[in-house]
Protein backbone atom coordinates (compact mmCIF):
# COMPACT_ATOMS: atom_id res chain seq x y z
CA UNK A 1 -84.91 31.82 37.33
CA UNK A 2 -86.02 33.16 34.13
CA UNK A 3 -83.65 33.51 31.07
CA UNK A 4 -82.68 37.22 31.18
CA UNK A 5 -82.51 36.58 35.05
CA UNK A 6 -79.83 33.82 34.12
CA UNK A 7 -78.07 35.49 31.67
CA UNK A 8 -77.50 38.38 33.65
CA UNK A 9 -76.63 36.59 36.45
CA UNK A 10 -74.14 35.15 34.40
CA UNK A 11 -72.88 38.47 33.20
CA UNK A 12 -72.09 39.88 36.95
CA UNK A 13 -69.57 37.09 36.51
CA UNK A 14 -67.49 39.13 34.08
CA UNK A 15 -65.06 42.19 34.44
CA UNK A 16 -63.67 44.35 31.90
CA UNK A 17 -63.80 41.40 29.22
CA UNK A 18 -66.71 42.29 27.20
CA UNK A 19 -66.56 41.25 23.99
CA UNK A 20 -64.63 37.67 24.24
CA UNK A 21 -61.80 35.95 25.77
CA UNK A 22 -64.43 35.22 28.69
CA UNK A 23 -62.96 34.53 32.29
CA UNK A 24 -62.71 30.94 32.45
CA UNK A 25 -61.52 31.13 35.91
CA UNK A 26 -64.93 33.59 37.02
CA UNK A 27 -67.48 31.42 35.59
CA UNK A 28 -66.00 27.94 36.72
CA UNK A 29 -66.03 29.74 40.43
CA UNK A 30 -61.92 29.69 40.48
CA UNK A 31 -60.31 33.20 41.34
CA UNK A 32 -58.56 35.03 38.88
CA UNK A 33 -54.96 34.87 40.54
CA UNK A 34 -53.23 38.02 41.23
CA UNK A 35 -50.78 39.79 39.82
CA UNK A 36 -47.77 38.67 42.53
CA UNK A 37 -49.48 35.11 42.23
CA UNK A 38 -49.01 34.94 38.49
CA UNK A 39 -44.76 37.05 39.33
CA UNK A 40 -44.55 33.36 41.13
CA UNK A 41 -45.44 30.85 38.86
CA UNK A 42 -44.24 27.59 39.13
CA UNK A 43 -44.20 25.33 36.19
CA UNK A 44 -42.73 22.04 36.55
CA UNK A 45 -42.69 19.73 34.33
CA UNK A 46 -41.49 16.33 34.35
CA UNK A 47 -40.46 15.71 30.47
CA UNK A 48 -39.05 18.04 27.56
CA UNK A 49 -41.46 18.82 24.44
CA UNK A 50 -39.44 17.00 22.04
CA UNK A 51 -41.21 18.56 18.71
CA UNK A 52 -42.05 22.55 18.03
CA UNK A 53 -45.62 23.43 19.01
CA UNK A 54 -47.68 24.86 16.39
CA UNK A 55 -49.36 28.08 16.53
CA UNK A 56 -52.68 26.60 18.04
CA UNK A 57 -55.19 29.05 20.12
CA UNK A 58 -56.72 27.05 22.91
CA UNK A 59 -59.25 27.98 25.73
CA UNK A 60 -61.98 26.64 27.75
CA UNK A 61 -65.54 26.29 26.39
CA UNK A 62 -68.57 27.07 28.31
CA UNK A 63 -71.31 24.50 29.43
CA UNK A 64 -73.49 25.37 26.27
CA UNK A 65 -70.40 23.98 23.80
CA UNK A 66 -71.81 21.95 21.11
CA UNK A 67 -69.19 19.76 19.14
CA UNK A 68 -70.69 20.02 15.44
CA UNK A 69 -67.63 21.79 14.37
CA UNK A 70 -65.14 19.49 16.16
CA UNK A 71 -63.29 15.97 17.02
CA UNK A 72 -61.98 14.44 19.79
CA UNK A 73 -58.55 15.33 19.97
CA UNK A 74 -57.44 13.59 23.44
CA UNK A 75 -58.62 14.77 27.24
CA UNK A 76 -56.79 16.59 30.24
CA UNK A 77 -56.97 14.76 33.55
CA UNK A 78 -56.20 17.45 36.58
CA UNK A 79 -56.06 16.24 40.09
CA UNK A 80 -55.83 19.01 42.17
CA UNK A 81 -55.97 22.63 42.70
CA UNK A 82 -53.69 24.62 40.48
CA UNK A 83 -54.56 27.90 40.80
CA UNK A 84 -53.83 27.31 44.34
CA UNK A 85 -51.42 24.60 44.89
CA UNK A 86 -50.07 22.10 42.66
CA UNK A 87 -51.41 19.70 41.10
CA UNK A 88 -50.79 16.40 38.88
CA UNK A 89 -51.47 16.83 35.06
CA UNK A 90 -51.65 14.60 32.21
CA UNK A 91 -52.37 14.99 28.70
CA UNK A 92 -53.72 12.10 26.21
CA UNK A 93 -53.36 12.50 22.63
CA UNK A 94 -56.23 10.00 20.33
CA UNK A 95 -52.67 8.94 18.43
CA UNK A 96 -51.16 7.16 22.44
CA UNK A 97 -49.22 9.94 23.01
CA UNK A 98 -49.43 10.96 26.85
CA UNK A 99 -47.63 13.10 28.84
CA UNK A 100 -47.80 14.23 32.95
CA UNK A 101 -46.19 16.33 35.07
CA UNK A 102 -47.18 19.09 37.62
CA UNK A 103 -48.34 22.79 37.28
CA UNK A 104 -49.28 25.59 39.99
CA UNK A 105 -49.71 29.03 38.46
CA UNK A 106 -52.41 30.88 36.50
CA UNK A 107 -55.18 29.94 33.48
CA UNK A 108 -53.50 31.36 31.20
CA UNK A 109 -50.21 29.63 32.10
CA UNK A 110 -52.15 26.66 32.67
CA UNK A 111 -53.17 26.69 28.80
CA UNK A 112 -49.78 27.17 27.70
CA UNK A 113 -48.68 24.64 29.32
CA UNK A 114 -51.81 22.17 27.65
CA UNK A 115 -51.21 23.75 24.09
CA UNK A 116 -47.80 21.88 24.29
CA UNK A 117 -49.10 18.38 24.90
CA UNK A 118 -52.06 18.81 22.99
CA UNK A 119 -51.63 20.77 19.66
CA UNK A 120 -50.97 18.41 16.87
CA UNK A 121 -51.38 21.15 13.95
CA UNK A 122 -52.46 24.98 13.37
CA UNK A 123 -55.87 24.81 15.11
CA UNK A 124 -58.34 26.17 17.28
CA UNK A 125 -58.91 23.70 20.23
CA UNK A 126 -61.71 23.76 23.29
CA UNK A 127 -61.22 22.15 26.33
CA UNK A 128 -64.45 21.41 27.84
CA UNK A 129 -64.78 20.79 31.37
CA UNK A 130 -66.54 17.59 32.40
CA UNK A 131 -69.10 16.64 35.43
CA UNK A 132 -66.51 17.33 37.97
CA UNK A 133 -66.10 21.00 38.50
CA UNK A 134 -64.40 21.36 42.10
CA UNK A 135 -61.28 20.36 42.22
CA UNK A 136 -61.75 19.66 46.10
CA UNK A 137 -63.66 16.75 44.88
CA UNK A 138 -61.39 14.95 43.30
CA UNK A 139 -59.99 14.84 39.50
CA UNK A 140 -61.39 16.84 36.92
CA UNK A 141 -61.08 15.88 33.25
CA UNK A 142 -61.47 17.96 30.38
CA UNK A 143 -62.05 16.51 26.87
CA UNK A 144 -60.43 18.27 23.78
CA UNK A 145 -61.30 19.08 20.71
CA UNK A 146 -59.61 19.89 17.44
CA UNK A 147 -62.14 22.64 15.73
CA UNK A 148 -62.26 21.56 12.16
CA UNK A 149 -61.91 25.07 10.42
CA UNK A 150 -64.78 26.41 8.38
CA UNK A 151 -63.97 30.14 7.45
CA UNK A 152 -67.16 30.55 6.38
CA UNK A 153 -68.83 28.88 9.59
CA UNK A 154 -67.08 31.34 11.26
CA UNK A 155 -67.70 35.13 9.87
CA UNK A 156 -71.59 33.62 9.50
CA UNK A 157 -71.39 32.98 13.71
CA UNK A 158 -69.84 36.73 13.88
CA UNK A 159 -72.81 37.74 11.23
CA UNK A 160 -75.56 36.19 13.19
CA UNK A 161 -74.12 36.09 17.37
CA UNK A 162 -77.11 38.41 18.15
CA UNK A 163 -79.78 36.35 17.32
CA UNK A 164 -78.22 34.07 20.33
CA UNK A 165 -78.88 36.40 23.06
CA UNK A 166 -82.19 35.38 24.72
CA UNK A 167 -85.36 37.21 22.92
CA UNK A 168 -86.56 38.65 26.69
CA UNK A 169 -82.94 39.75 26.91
CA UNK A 170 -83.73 43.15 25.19
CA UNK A 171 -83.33 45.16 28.45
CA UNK A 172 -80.07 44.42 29.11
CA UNK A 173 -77.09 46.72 29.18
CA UNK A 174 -75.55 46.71 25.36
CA UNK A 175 -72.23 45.17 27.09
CA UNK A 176 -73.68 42.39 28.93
CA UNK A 177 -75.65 41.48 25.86
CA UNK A 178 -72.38 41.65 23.71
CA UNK A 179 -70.39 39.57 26.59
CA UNK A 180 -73.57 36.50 26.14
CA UNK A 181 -72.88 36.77 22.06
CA UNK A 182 -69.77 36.61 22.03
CA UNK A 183 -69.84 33.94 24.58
CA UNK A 184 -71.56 31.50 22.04
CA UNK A 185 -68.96 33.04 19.11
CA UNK A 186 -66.43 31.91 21.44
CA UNK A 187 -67.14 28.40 21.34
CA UNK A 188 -68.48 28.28 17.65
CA UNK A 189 -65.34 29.53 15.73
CA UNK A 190 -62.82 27.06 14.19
CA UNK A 191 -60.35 28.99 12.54
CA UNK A 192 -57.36 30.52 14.30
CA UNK A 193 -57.77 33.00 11.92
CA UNK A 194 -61.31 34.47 13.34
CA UNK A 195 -60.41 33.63 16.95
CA UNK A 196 -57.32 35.83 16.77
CA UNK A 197 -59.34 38.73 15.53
CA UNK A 198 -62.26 38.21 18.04
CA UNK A 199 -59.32 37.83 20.64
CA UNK A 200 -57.58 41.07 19.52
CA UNK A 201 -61.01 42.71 19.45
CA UNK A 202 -61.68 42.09 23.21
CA UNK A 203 -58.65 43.17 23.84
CA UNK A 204 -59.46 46.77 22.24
CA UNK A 205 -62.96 46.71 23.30
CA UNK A 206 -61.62 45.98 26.93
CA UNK A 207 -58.89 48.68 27.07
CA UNK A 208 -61.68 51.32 25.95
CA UNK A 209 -64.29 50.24 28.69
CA UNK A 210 -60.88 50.60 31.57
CA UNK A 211 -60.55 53.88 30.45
CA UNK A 212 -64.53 54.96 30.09
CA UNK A 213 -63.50 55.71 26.42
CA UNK A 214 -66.33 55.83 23.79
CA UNK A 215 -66.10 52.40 21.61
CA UNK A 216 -67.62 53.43 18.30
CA UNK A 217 -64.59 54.05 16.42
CA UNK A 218 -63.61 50.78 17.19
CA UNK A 219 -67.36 49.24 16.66
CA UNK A 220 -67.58 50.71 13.42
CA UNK A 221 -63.85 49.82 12.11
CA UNK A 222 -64.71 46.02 13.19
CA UNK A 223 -68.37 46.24 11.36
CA UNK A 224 -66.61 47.10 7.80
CA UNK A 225 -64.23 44.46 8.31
CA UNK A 226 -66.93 41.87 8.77
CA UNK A 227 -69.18 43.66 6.51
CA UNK A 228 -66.34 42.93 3.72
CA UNK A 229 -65.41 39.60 4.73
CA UNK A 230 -69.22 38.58 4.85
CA UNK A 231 -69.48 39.77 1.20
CA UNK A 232 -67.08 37.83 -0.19
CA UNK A 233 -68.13 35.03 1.26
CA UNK A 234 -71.75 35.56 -0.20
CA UNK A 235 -73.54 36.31 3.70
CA UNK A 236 -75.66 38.64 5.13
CA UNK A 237 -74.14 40.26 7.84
CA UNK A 238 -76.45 41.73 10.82
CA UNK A 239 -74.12 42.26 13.12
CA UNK A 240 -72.27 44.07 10.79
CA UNK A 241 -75.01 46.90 10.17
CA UNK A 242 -75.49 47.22 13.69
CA UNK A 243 -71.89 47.86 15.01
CA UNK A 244 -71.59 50.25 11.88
CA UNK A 245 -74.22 51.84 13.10
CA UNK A 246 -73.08 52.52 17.16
């Protein structure tokens, strides 16, 4: 399979969620649960957090996550199914602290429940899953990492996310090639600063494509904002021009 066959292929993976917050649970091959799955949650947990939680962001990285950015910051051991049933967690800190209990209920409840056992300080972390990918095959462990923050790392990743799409990807739909840039911005930025605003961004960008609503108010607000930060920071800004531009 060539790369544009790939990376489309990839793409078919993802739903309204075009510019970001990509769906962990579509490209791991673990279904979204639905909305009277996620009305019946069950959390249990078998220990109280004993200290507040900082205001971490945490998600899942893809395959292609490269650590230069990051260190260890402890691992996630899941044996079982939780999207599905439940299934025993435990969380290791680098410092000894540990923690287990069990969880059945959605990602994004799943992460909530990590970003209590794991966050240490005001951080982005990645979890990044490890050989084990089917949870009918035993445990899966995920190793974490603390994203050591680099503001200007991160606008320079928004600045230049483009020139990550594959070259022979030019005949792609606009949105799938956004979805494979921001895919790699994703996993790049270290600030919770940057992720909020990429997160808030697909968020907008998302509510526009539900409704078949033109984006290029909302392309062009986002490209001066860049534009501005990348100019303070001394960059060039490509990405910037172009979503001014749409």
């Amino acid at each position: 399979m060539n790369r544009v066959a790939s990376a489309l292929s990839a793409a078919l993976l993802y739903s309204a969620t075009v510019l970001g917050c990509h769906n962990e649970d579509s490209q791991r091959g673990t279904p979204s649960a639905s909305a009277s799955a996620i009305a019946n949650t069950k959390i249990v947990v078998s220990e109280a957090v004993d200290a507040d939680v900082p205001e971490c962001l945490i998600h899942f990285a893809s395959d292609a996550f490269v650590s230069e950015h990051a260190v260890p910051a402890g691992n996630v051991r899941v044996e079982g199914d939780y999207i599905h049933a439940f299934a025993q967690v435990s969380v290791t800190r680098p410092d000894g602290t540990s923690w287990s209990g069990t969880f059945s209920g959605p990602r994004d409840s799943f992460l909530q429940l990590i970003k209590r056992h794991l966050c240490t300080t005001t951080h982005v972390y990645a979890l990044k899953l490890g050989d084990n990918k089917d949870p009918t095959k035993g445990a899966s462990v995920l190793t974490a990492y603390d994203m050591k923050p680099d503001e200007k790392a991160d606008v320079d990743a928004f600045c230049h996310a483009m020139s990550h799409v594959p070259t022979d990807a030019g005949a792609l739909d606009p949105d799938v090639r956004d979805h494979i840039a921001m895919q790699w911005v994703e996993d790049a930025l270290t600030t919770t600063k940057w992720d909020a605003w990429r997160r808030s961004f697909a968020r907008e960008r998302s509510a526009l494509f539900a409704n078949k609503a033109s984006p290029s108010d909302l392309f062009h607000a986002r490209g001066a904002e860049l534009a501005v930060a990348a100019s303070t920071l001394g960059l060039t800004c490509p990405t910037a021009t172009e979503w001014k531009k749409r």
